[in-house]
PDB file of N, CA and C in Angstrom:
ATOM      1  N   UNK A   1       0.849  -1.177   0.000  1.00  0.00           N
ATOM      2  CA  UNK A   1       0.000   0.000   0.000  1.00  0.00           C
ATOM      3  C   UNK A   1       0.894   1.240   0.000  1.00  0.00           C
ATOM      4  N   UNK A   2       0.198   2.079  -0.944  1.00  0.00           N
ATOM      5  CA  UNK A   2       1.171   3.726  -1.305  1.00  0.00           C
ATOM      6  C   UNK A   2       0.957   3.919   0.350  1.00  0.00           C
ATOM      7  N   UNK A   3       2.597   4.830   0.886  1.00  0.00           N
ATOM      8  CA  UNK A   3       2.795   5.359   2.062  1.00  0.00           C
ATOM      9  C   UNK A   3       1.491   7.028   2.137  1.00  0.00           C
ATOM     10  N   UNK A   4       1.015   7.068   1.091  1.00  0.00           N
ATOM     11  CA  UNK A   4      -0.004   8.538   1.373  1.00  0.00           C
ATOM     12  C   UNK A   4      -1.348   8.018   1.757  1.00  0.00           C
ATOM     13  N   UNK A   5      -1.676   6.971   0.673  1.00  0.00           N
ATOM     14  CA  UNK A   5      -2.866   6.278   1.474  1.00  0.00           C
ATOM     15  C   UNK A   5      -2.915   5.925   2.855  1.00  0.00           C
ATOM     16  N   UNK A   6      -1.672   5.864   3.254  1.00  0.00           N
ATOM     17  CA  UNK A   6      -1.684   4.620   4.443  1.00  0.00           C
ATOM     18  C   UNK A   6      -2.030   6.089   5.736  1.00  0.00           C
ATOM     19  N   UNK A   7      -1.616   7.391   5.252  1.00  0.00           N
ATOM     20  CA  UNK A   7      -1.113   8.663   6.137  1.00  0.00           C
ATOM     21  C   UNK A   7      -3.108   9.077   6.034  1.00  0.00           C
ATOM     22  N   UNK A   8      -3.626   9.269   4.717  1.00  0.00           N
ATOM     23  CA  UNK A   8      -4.854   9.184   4.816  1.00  0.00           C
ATOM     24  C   UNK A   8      -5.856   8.340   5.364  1.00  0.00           C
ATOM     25  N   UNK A   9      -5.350   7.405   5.861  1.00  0.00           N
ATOM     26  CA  UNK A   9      -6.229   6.254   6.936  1.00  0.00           C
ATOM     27  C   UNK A   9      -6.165   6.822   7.934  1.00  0.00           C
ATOM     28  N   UNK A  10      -4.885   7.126   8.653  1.00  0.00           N
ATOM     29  CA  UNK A  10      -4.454   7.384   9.911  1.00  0.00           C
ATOM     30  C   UNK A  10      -5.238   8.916   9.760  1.00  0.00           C
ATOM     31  N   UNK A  11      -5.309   9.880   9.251  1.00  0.00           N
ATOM     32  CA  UNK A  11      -5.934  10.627   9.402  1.00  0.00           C
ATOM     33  C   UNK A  11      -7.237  10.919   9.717  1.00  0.00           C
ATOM     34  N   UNK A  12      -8.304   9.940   8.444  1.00  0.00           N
ATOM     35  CA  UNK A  12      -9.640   9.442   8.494  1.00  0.00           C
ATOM     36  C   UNK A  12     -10.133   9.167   9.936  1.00  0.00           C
ATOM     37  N   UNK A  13      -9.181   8.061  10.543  1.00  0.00           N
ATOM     38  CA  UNK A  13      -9.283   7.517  11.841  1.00  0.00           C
ATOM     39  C   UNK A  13      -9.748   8.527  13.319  1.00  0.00           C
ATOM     40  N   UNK A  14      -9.080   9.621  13.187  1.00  0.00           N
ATOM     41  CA  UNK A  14      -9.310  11.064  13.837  1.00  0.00           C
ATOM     42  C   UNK A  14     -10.414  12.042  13.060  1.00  0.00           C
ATOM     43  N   UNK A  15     -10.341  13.401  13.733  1.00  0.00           N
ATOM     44  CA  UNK A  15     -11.374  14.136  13.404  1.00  0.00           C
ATOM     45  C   UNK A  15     -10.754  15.016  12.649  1.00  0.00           C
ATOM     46  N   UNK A  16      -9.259  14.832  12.076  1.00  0.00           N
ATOM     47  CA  UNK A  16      -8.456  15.766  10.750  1.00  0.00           C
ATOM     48  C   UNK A  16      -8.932  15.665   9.409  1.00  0.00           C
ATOM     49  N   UNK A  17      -9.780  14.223   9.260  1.00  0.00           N
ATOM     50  CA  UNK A  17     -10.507  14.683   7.909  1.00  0.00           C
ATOM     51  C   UNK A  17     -12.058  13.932   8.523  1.00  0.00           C
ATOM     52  N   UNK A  18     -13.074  14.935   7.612  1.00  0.00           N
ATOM     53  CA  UNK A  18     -14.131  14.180   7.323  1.00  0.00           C
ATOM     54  C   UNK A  18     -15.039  14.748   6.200  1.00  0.00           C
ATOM     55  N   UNK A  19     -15.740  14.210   5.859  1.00  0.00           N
ATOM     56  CA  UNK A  19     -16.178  14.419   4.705  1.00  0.00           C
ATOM     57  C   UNK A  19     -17.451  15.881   5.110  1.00  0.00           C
ATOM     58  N   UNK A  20     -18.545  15.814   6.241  1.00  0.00           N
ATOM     59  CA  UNK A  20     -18.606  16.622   6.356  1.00  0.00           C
ATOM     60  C   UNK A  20     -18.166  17.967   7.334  1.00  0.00           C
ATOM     61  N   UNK A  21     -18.408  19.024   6.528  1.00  0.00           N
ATOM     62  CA  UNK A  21     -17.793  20.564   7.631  1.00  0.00           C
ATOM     63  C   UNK A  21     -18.845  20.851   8.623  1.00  0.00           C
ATOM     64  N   UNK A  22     -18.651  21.761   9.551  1.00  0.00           N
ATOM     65  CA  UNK A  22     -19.344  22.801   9.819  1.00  0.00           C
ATOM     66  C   UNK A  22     -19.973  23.424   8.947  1.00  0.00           C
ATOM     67  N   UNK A  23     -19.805  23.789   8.262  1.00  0.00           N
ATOM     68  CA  UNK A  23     -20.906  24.396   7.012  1.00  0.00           C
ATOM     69  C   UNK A  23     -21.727  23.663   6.619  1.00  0.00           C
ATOM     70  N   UNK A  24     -21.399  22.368   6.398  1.00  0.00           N
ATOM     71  CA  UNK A  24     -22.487  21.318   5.621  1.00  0.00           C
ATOM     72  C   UNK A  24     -23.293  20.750   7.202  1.00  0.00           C
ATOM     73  N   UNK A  25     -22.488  20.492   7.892  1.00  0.00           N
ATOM     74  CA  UNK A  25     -23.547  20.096   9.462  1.00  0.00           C
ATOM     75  C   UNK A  25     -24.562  21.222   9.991  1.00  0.00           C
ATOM     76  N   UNK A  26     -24.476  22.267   9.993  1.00  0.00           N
ATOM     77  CA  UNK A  26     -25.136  23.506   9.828  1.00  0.00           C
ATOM     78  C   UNK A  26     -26.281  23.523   9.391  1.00  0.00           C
ATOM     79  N   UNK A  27     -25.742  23.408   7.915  1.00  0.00           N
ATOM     80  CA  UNK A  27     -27.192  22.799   6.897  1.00  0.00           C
ATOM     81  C   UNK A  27     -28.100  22.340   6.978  1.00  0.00           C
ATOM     82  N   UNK A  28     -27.260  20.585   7.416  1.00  0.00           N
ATOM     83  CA  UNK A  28     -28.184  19.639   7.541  1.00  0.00           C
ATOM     84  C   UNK A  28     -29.362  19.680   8.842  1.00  0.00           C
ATOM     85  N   UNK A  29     -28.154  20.609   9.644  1.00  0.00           N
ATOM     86  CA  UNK A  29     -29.473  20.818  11.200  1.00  0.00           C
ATOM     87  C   UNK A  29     -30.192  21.841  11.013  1.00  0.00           C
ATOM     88  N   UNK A  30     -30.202  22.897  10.013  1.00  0.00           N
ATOM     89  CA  UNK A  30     -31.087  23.597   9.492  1.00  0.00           C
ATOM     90  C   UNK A  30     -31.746  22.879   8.506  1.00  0.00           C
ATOM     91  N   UNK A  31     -31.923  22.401   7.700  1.00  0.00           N
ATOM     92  CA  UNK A  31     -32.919  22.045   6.807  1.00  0.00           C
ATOM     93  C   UNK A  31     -33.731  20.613   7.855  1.00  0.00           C
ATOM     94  N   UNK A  32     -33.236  20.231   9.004  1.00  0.00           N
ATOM     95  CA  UNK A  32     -34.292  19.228   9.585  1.00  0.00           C
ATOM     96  C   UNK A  32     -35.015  19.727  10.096  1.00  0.00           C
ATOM     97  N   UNK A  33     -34.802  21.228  10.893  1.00  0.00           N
ATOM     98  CA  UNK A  33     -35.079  21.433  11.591  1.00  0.00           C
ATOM     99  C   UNK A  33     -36.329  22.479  11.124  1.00  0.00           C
ATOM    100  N   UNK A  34     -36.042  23.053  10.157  1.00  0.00           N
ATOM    101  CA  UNK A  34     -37.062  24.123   9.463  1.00  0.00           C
ATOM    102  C   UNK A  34     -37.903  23.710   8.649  1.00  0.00           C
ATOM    103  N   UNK A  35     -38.197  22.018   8.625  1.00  0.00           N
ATOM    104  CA  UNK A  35     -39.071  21.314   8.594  1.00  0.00           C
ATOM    105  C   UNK A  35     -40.927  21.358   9.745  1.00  0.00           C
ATOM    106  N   UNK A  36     -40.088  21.590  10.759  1.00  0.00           N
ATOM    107  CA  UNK A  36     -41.528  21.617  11.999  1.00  0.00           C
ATOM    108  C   UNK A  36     -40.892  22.947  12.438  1.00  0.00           C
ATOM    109  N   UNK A  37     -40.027  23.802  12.315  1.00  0.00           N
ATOM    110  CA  UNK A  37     -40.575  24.936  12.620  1.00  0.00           C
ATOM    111  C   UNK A  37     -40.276  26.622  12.133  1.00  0.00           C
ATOM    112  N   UNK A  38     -40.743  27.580  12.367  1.00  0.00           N
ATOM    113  CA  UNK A  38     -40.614  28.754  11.331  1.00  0.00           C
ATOM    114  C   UNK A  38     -39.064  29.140  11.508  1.00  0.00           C
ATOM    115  N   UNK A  39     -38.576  29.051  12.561  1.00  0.00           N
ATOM    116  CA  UNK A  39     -37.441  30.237  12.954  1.00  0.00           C
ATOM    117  C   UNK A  39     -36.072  29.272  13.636  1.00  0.00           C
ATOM    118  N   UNK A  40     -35.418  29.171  12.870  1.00  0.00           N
ATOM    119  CA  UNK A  40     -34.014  28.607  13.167  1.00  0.00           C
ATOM    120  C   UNK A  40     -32.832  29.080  12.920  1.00  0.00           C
ATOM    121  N   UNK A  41     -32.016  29.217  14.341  1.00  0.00           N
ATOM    122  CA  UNK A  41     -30.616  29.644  14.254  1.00  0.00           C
ATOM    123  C   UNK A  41     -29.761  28.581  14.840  1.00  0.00           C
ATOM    124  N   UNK A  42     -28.533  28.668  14.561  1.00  0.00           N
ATOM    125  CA  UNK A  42     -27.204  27.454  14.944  1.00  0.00           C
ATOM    126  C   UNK A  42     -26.801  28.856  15.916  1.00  0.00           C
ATOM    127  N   UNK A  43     -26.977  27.895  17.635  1.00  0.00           N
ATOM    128  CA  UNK A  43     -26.447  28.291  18.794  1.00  0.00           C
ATOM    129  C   UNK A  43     -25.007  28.373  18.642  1.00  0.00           C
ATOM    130  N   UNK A  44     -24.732  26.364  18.719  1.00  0.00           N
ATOM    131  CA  UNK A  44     -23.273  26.345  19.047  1.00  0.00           C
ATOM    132  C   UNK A  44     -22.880  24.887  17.904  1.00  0.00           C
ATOM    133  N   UNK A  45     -21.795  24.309  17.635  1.00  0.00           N
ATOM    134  CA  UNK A  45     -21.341  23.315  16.839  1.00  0.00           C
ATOM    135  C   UNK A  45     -20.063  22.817  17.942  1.00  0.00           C
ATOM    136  N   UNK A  46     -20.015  21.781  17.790  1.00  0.00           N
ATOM    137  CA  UNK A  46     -18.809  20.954  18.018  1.00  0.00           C
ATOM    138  C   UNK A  46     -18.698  19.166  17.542  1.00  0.00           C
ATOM    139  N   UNK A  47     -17.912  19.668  17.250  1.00  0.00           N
ATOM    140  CA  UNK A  47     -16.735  17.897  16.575  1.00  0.00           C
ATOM    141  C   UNK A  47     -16.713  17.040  17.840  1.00  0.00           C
ATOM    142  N   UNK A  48     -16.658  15.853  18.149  1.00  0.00           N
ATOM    143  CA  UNK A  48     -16.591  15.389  18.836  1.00  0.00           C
ATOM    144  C   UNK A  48     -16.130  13.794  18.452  1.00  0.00           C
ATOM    145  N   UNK A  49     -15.380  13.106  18.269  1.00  0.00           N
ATOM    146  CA  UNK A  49     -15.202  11.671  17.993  1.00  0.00           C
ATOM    147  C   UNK A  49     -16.181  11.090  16.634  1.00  0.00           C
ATOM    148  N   UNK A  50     -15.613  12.363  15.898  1.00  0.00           N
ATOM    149  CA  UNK A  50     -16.553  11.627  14.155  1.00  0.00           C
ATOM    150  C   UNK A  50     -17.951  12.140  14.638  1.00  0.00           C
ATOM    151  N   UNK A  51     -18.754  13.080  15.373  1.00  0.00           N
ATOM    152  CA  UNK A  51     -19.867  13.141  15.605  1.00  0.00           C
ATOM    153  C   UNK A  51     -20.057  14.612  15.771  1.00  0.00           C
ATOM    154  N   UNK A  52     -21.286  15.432  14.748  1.00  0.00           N
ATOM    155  CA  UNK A  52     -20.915  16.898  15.343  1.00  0.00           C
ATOM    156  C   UNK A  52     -22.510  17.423  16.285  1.00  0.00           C
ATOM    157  N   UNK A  53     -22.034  17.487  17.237  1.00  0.00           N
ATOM    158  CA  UNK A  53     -23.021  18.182  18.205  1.00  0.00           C
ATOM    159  C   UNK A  53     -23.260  19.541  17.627  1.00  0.00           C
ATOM    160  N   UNK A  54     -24.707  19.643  17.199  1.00  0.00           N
ATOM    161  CA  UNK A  54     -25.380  20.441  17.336  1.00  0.00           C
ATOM    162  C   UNK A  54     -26.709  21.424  18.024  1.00  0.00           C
ATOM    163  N   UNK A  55     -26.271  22.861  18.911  1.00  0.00           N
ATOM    164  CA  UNK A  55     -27.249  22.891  18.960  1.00  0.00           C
ATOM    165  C   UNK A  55     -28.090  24.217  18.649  1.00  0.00           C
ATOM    166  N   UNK A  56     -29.077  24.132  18.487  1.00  0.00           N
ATOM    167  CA  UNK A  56     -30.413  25.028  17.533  1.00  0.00           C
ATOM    168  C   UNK A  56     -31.144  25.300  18.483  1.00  0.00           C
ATOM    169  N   UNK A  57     -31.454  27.415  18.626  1.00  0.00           N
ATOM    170  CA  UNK A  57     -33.056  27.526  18.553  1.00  0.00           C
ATOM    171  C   UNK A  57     -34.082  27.614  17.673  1.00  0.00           C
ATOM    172  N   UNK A  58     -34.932  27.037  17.869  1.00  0.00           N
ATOM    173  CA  UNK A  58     -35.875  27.319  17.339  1.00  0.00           C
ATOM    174  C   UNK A  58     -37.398  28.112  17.552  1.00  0.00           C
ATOM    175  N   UNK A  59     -38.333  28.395  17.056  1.00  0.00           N
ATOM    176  CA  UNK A  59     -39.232  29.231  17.001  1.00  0.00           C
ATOM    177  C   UNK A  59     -39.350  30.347  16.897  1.00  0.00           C
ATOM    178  N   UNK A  60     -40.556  31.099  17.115  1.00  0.00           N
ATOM    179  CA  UNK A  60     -39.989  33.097  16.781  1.00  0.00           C
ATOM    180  C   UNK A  60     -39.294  33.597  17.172  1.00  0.00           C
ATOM    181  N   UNK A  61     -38.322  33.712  18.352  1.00  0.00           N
ATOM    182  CA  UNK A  61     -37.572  34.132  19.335  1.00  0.00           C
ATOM    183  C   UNK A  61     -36.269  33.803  19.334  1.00  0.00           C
ATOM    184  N   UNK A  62     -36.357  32.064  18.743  1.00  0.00           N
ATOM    185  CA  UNK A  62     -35.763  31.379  18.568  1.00  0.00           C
ATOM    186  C   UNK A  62     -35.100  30.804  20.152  1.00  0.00           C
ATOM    187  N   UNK A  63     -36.104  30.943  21.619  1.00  0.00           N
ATOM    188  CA  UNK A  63     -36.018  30.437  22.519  1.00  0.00           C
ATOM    189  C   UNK A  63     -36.023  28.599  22.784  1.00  0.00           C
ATOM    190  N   UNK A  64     -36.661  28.111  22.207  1.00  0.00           N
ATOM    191  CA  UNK A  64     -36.676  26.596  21.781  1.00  0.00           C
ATOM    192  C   UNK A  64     -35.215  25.868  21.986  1.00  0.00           C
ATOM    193  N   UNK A  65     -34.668  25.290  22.425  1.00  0.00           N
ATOM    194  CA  UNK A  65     -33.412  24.808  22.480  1.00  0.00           C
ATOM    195  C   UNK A  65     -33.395  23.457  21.994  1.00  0.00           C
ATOM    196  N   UNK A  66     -32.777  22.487  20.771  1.00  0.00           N
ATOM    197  CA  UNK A  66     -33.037  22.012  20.415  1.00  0.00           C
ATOM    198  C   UNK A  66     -31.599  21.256  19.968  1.00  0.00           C
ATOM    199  N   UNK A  67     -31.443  19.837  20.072  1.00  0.00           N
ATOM    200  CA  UNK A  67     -30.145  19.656  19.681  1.00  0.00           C
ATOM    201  C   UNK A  67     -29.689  18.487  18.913  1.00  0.00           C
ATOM    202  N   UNK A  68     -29.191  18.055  18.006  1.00  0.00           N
ATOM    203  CA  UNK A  68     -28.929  17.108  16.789  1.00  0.00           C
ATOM    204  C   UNK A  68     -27.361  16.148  16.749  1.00  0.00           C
ATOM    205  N   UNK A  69     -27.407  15.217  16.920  1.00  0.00           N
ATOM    206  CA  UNK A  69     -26.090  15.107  16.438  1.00  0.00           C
ATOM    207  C   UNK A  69     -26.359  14.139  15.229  1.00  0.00           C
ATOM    208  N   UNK A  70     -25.139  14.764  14.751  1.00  0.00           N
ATOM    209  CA  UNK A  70     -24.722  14.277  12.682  1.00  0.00           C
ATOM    210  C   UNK A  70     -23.317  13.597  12.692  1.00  0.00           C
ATOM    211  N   UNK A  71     -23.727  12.663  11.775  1.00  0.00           N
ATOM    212  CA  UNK A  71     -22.196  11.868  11.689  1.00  0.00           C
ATOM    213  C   UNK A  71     -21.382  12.432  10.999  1.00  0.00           C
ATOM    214  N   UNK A  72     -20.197  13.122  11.066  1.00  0.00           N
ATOM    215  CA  UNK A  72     -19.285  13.843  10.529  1.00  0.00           C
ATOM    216  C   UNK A  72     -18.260  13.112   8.917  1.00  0.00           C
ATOM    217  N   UNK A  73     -18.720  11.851   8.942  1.00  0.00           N
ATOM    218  CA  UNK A  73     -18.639  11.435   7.700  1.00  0.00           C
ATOM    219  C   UNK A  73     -19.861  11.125   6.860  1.00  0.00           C
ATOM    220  N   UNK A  74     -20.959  10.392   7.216  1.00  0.00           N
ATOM    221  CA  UNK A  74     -21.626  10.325   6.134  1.00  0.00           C
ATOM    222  C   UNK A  74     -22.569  11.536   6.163  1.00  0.00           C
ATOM    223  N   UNK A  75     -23.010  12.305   6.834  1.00  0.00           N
ATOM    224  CA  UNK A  75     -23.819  13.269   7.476  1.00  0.00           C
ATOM    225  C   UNK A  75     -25.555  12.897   7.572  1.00  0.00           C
ATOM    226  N   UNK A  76     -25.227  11.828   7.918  1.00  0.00           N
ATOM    227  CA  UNK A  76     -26.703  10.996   8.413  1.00  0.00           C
ATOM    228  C   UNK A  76     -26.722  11.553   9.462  1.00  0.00           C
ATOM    229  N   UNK A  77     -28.273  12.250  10.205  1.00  0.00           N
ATOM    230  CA  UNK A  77     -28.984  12.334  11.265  1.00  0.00           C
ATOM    231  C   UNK A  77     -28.816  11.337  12.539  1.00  0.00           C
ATOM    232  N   UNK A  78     -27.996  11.170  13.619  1.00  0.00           N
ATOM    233  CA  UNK A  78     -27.735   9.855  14.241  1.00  0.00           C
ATOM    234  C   UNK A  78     -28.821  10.151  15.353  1.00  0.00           C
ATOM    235  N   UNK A  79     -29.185  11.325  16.191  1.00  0.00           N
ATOM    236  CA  UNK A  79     -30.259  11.528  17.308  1.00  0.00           C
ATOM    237  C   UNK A  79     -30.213  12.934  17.415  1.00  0.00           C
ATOM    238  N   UNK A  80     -31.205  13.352  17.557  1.00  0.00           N
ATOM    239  CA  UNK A  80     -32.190  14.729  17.604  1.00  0.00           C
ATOM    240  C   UNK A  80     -32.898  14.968  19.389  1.00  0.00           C
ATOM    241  N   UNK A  81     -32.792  15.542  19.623  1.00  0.00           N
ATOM    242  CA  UNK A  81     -34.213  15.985  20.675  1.00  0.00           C
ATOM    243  C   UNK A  81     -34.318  17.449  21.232  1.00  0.00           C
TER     244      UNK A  81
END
């Protein structure tokens, strides 16, 4: 096996690469979320072991506290509440 592939595993393995960003996790917890309701903002984001914690208010005020985590590689929805 090429020595760059092998440096791109070891990387994969950690939270130095993943396929999705902050920008695209963002997204995805905005577009679930502005599904059931009018008014959504991104509180806070964090990376965490391939997993990005998100969390959202929601409603007019955007008092609603609401929080998602997304898998930082495939950016599947893993739990919401």
């Amino acid at each position: 096996m090429d020595d760059s592939v092998k440096d791109i595993r070891k990387k994969a393995n950690g939270d130095a690469v993943t396929k999705v960003d902050s920008y695209r996790a963002a997204g995805i917890a905005r577009k679930f979320f502005e599904q059931y309701h009018t008014g959504v903002e991104i509180k806070d984001m964090e990376l965490e072991d391939g997993v990005w914690f998100v969390t959202v208010g929601v409603g007019f005020l955007f008092e609603q506290i609401r929080k998602i985590e997304i898998d930082a590689y495939t950016g599947r929805i893993l739990q919401y509440r």
